[in-house]
N, C-alpha and C. Protein backbone atom coordinates (compact mmCIF):
# COMPACT_ATOMS: atom_id res chain seq x y z
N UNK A 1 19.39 10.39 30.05
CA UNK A 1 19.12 10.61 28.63
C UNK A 1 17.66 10.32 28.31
N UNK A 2 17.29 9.13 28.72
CA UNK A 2 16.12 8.75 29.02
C UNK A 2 15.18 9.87 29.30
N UNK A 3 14.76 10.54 30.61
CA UNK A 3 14.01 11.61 30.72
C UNK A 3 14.48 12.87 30.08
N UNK A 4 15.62 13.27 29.54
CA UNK A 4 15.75 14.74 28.59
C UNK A 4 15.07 14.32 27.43
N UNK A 5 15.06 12.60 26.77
CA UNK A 5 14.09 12.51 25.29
C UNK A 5 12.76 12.66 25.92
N UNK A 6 12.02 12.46 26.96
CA UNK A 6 11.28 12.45 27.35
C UNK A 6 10.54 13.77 27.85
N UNK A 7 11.34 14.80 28.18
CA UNK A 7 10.68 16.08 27.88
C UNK A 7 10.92 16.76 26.85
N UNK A 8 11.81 16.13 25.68
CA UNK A 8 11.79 17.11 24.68
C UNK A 8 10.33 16.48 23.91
N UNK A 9 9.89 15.26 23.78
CA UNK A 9 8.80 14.54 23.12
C UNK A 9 7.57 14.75 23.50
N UNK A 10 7.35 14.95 25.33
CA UNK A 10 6.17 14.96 25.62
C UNK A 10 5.14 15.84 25.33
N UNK A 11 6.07 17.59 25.04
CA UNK A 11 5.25 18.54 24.74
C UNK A 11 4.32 18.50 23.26
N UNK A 12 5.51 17.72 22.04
CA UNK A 12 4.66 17.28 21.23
C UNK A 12 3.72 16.50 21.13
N UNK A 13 3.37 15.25 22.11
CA UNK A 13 2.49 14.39 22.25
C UNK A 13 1.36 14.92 23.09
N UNK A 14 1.59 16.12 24.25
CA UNK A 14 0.77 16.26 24.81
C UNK A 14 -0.55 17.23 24.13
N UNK A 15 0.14 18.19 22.83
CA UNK A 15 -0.53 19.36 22.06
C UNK A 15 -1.24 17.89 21.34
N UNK A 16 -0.80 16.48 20.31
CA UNK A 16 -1.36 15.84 20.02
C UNK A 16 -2.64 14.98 20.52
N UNK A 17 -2.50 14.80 21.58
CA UNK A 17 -3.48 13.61 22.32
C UNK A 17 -4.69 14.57 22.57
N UNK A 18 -4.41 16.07 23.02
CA UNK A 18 -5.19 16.85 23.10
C UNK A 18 -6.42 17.31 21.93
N UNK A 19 -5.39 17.49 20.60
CA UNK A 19 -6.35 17.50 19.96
C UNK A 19 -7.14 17.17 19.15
N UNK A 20 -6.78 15.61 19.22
CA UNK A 20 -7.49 14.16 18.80
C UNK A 20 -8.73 13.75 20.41
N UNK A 21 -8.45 14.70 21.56
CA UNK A 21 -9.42 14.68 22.97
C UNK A 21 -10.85 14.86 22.37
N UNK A 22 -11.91 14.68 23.08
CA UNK A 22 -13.42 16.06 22.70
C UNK A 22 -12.72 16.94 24.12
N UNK A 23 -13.72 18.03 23.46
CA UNK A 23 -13.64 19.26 23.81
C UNK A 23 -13.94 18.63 25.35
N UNK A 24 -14.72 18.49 26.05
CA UNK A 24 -15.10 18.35 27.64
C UNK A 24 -13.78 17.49 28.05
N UNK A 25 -13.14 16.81 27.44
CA UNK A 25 -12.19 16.13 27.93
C UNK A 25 -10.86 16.75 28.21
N UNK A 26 -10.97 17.96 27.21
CA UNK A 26 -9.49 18.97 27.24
C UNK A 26 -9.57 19.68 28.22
N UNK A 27 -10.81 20.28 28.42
CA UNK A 27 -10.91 20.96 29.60
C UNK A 27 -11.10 20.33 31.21
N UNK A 28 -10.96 18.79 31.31
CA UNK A 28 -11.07 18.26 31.93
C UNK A 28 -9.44 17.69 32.48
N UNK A 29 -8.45 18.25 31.22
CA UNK A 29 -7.21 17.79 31.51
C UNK A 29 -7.14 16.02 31.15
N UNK A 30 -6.29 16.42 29.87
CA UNK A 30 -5.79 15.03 29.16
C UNK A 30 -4.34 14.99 29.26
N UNK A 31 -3.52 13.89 30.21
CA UNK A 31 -2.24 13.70 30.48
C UNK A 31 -1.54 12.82 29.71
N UNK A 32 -1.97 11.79 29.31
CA UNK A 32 -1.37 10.75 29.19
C UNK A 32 -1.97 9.73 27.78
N UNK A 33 -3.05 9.59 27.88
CA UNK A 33 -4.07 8.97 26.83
C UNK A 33 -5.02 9.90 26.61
N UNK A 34 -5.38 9.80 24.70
CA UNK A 34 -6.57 10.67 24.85
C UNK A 34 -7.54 10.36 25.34
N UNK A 35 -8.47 10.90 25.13
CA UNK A 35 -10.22 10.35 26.20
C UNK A 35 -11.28 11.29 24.76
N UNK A 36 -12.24 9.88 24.68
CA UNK A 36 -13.74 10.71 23.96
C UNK A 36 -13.06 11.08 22.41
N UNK A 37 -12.33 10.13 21.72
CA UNK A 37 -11.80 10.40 20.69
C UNK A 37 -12.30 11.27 19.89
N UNK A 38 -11.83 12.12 19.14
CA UNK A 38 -12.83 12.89 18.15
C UNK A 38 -11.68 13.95 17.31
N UNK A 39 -12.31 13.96 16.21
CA UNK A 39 -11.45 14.82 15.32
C UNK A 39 -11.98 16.00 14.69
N UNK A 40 -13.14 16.70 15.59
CA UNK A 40 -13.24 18.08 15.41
C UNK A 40 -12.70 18.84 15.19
N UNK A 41 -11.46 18.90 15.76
CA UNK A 41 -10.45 20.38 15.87
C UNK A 41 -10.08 20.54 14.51
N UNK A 42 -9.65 18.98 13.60
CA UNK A 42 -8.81 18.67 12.17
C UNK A 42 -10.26 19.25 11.44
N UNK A 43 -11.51 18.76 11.47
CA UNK A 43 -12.35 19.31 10.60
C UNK A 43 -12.67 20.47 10.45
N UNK A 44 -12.74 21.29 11.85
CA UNK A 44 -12.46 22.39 11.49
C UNK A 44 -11.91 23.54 10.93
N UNK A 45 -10.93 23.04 11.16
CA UNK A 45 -9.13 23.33 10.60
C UNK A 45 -9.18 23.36 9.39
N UNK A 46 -9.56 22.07 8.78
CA UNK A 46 -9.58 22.24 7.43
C UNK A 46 -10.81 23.06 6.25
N UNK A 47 -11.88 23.78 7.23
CA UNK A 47 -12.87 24.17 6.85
C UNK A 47 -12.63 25.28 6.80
N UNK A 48 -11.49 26.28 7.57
CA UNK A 48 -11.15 27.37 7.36
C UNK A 48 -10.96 27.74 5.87
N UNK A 49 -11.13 28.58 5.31
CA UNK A 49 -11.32 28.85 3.81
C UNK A 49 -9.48 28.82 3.96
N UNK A 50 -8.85 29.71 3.85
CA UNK A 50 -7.25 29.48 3.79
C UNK A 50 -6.11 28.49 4.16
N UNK A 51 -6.61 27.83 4.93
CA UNK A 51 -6.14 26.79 5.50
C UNK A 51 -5.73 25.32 4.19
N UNK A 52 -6.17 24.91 3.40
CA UNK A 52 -5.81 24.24 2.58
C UNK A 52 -4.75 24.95 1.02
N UNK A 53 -5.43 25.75 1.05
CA UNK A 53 -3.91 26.77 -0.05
C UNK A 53 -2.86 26.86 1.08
N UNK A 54 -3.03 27.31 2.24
CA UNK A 54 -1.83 27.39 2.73
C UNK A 54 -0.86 26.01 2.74
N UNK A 55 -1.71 25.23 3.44
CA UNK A 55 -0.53 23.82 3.10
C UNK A 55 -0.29 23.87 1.84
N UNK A 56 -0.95 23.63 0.97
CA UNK A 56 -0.86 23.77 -0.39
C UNK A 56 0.73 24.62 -0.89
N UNK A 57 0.58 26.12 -0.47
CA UNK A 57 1.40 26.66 -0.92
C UNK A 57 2.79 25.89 -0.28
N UNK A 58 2.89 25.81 1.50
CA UNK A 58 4.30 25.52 2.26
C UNK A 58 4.44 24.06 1.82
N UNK A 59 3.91 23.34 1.46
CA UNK A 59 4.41 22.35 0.86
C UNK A 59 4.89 22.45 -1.12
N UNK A 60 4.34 23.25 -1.79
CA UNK A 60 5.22 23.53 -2.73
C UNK A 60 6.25 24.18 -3.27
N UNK A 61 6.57 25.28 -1.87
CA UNK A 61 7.77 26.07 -2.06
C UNK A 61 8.70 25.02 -1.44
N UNK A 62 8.32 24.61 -0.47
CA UNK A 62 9.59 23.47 0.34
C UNK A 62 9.88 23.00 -1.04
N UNK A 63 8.95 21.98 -1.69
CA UNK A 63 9.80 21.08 -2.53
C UNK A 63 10.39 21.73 -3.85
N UNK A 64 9.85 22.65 -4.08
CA UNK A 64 10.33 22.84 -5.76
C UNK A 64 11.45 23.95 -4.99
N UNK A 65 11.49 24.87 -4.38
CA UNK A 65 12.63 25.81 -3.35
C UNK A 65 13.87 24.92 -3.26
N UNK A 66 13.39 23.50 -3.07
CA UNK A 66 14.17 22.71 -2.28
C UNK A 66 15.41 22.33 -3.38
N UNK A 67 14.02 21.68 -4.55
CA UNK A 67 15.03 21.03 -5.82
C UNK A 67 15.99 22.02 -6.35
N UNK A 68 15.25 23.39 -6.71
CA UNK A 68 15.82 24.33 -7.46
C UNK A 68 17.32 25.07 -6.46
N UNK A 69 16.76 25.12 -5.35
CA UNK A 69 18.32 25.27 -4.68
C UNK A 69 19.73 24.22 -4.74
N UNK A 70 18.89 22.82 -4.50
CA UNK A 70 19.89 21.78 -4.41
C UNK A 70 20.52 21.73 -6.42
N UNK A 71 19.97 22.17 -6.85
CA UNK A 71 20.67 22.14 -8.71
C UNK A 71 21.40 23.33 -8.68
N UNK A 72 20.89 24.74 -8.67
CA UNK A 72 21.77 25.89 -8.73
C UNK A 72 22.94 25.67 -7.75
N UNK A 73 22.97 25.76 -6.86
CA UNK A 73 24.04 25.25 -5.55
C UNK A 73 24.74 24.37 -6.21
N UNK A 74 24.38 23.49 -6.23
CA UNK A 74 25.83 22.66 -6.77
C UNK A 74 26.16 22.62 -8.18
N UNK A 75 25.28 23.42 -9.32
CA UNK A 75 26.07 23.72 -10.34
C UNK A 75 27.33 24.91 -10.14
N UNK A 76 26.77 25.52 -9.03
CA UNK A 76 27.89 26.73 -8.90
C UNK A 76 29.21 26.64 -8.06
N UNK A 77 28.91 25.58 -7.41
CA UNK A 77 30.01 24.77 -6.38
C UNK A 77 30.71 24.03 -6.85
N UNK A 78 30.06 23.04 -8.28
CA UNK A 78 30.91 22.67 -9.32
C UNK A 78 32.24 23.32 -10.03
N UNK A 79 31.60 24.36 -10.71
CA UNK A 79 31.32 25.57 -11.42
C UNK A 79 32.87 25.72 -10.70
N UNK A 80 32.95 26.44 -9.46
CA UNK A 80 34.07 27.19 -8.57
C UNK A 80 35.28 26.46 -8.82
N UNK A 81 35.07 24.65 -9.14
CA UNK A 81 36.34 24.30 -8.77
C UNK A 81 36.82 23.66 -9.81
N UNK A 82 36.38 24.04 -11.05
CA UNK A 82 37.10 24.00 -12.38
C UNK A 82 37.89 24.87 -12.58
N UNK A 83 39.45 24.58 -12.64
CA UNK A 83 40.41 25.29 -12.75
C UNK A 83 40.92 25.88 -13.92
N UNK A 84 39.90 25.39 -15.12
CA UNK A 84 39.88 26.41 -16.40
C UNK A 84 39.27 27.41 -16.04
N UNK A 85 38.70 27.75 -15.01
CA UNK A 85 37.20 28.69 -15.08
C UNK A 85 38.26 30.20 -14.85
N UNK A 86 38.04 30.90 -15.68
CA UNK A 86 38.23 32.15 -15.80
C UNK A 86 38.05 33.06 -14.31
N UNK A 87 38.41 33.14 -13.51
CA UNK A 87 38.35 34.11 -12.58
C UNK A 87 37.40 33.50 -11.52
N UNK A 88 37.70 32.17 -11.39
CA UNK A 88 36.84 31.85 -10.43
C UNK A 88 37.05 31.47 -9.09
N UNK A 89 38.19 32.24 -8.36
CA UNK A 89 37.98 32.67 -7.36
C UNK A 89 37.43 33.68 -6.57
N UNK A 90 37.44 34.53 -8.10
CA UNK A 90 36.93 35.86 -7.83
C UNK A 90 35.48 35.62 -7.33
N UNK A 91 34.81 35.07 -8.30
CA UNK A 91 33.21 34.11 -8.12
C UNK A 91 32.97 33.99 -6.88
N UNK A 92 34.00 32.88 -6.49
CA UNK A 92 34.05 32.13 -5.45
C UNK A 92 34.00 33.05 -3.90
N UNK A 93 34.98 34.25 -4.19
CA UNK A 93 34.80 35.12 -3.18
C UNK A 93 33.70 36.51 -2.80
N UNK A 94 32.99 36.12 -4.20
CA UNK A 94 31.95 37.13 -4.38
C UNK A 94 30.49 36.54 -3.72
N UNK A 95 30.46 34.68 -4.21
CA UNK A 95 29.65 34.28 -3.28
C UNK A 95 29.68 34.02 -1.94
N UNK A 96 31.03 33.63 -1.84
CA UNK A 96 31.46 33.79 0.54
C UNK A 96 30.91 35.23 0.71
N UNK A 97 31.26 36.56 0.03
CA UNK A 97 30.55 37.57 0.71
C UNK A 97 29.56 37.91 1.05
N UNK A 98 28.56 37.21 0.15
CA UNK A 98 27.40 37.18 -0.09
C UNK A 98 26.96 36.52 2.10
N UNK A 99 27.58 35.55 2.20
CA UNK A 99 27.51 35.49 3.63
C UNK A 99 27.25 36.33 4.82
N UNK A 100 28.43 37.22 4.43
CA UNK A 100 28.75 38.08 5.34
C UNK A 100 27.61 39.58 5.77
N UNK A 101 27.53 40.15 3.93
CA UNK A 101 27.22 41.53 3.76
C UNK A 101 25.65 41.05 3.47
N UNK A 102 24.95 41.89 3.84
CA UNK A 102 23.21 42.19 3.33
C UNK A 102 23.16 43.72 2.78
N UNK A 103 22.41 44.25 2.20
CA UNK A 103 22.14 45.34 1.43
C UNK A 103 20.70 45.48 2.66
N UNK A 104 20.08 45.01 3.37
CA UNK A 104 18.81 45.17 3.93
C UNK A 104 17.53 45.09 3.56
N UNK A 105 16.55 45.09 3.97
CA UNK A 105 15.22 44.63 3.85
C UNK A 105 14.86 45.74 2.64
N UNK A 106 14.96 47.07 2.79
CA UNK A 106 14.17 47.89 1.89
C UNK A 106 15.16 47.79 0.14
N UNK A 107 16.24 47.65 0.21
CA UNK A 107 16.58 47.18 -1.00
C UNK A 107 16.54 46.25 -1.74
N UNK A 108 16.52 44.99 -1.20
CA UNK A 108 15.63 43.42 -1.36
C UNK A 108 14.42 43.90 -1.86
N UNK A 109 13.33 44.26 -0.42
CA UNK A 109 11.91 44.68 -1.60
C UNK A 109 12.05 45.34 -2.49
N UNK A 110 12.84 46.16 -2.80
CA UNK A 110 12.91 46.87 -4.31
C UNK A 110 13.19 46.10 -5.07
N UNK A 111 14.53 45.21 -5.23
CA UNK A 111 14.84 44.53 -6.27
C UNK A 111 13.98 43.32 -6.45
N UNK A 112 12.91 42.99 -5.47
CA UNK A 112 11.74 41.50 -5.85
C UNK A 112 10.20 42.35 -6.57
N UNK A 113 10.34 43.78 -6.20
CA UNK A 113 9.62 44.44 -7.14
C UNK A 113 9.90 44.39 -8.33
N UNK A 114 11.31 45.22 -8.74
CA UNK A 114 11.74 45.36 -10.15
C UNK A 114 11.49 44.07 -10.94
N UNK A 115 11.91 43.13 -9.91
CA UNK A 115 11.88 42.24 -10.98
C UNK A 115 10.96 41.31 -11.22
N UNK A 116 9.37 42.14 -10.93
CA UNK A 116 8.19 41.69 -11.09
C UNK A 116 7.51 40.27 -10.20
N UNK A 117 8.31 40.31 -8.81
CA UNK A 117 8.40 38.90 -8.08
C UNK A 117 7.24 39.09 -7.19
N UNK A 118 6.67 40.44 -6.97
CA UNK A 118 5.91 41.10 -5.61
C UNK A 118 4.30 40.73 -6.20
N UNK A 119 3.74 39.28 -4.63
CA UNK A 119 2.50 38.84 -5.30
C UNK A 119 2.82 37.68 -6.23
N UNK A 120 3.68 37.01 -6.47
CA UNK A 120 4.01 36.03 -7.16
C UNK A 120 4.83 34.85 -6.27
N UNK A 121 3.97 33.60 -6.88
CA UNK A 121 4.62 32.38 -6.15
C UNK A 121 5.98 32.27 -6.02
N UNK A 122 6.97 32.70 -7.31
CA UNK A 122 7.79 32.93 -7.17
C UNK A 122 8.96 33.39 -6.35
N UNK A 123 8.29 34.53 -6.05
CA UNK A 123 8.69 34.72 -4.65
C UNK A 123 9.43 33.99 -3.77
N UNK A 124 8.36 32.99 -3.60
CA UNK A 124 9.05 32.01 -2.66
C UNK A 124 10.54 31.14 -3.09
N UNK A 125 10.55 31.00 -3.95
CA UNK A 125 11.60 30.00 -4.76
C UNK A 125 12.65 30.66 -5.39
N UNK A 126 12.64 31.78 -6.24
CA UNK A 126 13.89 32.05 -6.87
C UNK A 126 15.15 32.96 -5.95
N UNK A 127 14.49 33.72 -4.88
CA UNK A 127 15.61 34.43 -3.75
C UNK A 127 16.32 33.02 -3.31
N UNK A 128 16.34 32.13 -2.85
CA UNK A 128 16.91 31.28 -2.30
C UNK A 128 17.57 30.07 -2.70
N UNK A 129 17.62 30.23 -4.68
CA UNK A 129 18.13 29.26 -5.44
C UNK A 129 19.04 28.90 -5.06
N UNK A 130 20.26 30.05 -4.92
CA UNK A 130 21.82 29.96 -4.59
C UNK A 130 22.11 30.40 -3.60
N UNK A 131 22.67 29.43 -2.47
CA UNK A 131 22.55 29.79 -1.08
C UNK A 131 23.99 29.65 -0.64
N UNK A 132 25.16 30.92 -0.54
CA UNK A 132 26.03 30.68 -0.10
C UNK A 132 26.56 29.44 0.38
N UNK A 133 26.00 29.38 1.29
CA UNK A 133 26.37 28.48 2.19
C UNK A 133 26.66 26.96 1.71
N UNK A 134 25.64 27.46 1.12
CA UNK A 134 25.41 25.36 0.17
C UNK A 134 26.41 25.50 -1.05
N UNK A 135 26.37 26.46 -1.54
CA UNK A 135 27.82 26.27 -2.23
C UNK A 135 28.88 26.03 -1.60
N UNK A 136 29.48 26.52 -1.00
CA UNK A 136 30.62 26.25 0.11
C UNK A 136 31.02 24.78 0.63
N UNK A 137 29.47 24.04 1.15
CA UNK A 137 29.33 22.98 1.16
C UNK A 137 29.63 21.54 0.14
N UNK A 138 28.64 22.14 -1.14
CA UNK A 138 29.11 21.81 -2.46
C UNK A 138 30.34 21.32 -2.58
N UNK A 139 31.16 22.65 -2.87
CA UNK A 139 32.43 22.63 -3.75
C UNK A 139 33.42 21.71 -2.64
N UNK A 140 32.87 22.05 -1.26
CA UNK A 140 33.67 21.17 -0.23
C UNK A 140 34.12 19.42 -0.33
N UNK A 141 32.78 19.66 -0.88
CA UNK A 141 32.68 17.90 -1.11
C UNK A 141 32.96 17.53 -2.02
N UNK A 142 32.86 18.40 -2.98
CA UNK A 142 33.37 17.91 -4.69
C UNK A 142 35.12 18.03 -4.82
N UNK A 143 35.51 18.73 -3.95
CA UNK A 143 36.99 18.83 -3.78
C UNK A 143 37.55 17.43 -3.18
N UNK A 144 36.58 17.09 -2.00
CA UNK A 144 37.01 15.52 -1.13
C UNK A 144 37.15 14.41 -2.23
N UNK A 145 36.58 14.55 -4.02
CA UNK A 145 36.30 13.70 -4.09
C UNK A 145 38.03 13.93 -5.24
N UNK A 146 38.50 12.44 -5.69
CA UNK A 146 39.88 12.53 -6.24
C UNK A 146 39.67 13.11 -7.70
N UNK A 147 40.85 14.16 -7.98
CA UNK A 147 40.80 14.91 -9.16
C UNK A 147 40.83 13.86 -10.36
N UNK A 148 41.36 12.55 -10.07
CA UNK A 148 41.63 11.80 -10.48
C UNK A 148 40.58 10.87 -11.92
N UNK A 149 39.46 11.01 -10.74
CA UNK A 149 38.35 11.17 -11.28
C UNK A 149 37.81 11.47 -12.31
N UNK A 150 37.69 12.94 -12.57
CA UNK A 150 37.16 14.02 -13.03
C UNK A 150 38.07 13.76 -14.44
N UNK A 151 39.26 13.54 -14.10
CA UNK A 151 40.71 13.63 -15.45
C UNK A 151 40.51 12.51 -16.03
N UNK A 152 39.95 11.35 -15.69
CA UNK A 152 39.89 10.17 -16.34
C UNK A 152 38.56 10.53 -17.37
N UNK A 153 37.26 10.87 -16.60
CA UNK A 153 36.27 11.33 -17.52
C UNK A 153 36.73 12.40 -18.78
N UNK A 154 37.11 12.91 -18.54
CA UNK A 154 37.95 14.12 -19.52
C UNK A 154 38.66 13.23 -20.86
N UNK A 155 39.64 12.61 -20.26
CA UNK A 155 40.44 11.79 -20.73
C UNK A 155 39.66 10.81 -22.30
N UNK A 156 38.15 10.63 -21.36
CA UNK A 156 37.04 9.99 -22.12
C UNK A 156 36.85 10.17 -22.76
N UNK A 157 36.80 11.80 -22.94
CA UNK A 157 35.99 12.16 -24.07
C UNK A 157 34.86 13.03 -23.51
N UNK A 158 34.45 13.14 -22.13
CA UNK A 158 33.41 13.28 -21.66
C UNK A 158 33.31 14.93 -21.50
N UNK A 159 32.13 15.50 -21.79
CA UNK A 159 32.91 17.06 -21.57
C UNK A 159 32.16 17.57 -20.32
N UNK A 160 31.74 18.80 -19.80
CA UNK A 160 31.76 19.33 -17.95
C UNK A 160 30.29 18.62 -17.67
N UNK A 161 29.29 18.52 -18.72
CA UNK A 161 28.23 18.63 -18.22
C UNK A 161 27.96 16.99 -18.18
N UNK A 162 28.69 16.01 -19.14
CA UNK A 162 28.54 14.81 -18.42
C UNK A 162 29.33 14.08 -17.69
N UNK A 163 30.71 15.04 -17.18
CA UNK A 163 31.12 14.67 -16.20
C UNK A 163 30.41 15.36 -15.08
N UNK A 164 29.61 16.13 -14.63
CA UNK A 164 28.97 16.52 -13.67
C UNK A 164 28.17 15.13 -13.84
N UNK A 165 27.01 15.14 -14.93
CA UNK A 165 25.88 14.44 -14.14
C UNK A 165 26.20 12.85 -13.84
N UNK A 166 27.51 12.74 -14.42
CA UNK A 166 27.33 10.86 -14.41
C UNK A 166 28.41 10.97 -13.46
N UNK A 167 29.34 11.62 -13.34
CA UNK A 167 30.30 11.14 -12.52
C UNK A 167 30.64 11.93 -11.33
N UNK A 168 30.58 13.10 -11.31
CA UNK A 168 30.37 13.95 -10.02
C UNK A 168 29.44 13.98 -9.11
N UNK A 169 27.97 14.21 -9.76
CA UNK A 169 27.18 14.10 -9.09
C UNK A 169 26.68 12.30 -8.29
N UNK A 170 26.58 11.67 -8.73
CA UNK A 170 26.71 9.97 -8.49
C UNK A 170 27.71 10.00 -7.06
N UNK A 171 28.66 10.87 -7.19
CA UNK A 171 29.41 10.30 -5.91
C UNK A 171 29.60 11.41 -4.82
N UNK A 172 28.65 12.46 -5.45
CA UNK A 172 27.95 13.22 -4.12
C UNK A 172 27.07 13.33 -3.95
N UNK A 173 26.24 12.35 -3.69
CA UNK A 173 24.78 11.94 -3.29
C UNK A 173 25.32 12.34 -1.85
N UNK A 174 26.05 11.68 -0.92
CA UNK A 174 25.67 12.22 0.54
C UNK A 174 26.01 14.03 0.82
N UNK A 175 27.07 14.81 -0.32
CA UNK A 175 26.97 16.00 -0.38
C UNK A 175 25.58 16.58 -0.66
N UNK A 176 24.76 16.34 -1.99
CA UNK A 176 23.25 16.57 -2.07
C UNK A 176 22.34 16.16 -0.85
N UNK A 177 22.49 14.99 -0.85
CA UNK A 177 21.26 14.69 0.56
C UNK A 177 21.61 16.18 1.68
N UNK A 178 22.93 16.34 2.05
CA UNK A 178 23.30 17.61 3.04
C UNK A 178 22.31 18.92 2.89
N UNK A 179 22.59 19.47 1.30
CA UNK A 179 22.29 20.68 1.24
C UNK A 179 20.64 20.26 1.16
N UNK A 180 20.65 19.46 0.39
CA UNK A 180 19.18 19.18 0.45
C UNK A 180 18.33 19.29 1.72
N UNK A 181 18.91 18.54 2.69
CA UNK A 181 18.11 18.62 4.24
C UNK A 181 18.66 20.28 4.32
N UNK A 182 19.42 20.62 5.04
CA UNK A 182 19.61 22.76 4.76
C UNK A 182 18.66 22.94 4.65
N UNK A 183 18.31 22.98 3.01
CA UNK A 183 17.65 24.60 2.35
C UNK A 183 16.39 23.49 2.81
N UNK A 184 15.83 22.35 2.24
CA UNK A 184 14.40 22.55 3.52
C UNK A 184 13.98 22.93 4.45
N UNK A 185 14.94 22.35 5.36
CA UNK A 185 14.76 22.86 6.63
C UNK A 185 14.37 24.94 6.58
N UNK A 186 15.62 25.38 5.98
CA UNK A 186 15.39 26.83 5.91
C UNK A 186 14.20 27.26 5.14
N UNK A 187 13.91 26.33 3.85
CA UNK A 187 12.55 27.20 3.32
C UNK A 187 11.33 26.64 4.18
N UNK A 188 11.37 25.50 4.81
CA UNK A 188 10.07 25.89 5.57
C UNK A 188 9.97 26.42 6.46
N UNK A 189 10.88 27.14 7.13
CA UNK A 189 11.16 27.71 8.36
C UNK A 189 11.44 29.38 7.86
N UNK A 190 10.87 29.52 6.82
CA UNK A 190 11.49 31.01 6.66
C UNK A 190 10.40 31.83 6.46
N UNK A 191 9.74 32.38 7.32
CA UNK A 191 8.73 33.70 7.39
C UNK A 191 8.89 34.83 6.54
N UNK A 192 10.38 35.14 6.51
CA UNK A 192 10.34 36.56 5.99
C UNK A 192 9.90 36.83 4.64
N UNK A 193 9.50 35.59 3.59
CA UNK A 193 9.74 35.97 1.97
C UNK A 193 7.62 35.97 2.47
């Protein structure tokens, strides 16, 4: 176990040590420790004219992508498993399809045209508010938790939206932390938008 952490780690440490190296030292082969410390490569890097909007940008779609998915998602995962809700399995099975079926790339760009998204930060953030999947997840966990619950708040006096935020949501913090790690992981990892 020992040496499999050990080659999954080294390749990252070895691209690191390298390019915290000087230049005569990289080409001299740096294994183990860097040699001739120097942080050229980072100054450069950051001197590239695009290079700072870009972090700029992948660090503000991650987080606001991130928040705005983890709220839509579980208002709609909520949403599914209120058994007043008018036809909401239908919902429910309209977003599982959403899984399955794609319409494809050239109808997507049409509809992020129409709807004035093309060239806009936006872009990045509103395709990926409601993410199947994290609903699914959602409603999974909001189901684990006792109806019991939910009927006592009711009972209160309390009506959907402050039994969501005080009492539903409070006791799916480890459901949120879930989708939350997800859709990061996926919006910073997602090239195609």
């Amino acid at each position: 176990l020992i040496v499999f952490a050990f080659l999954c780690v080294y390749p990252l440490y070895f691209i690191f040590i390298n390019s915290i190296s000087g230049a005569d030292a990289v080409v001299r082969g740096v294994y183990i420790l860097p040699e001739d410390f120097s942080l050229e490569f980072y100054k450069s890097l950051l001197q590239m004219p695009n290079i700072p909007n870009s972090i700029v940008v992948s660090v503000a779609r991650t987080v606001l992508g991130t928040a705005l998915t983890v709220i839509c998602s579980s208002f709609l995962g909520y949403m599914v498993t209120q058994s007043e809700l008018p036809m909401r399995k239908w919902v429910y099975r309209f977003v599982v399809a959403t899984m399955y079926f794609n319409a494809g790339l050239i109808p997507w760009y049409i509809l992020m045209v129409n709807l004035g998204l093309k060239n806009n930060f936006l872009l990045y953030i509103l395709p990926s508010a409601v993410g199947a999947y994290y609903v699914v997840l959602f409603k999974t966990y909001i189901e684990s938790i006792p109806a019991s619950v939910e009927e006592s708040a009711k009972i209160d006096g309390a009506g959907e939206w402050r039994t969501l935020i005080q009492i539903v949501l409070p006791l799916a913090v480890p459901g949120l932390a879930t989708v939350a790690l997800f859709a990061a992981i996926s919006i910073w990892n997602n090239f195609f938008n």
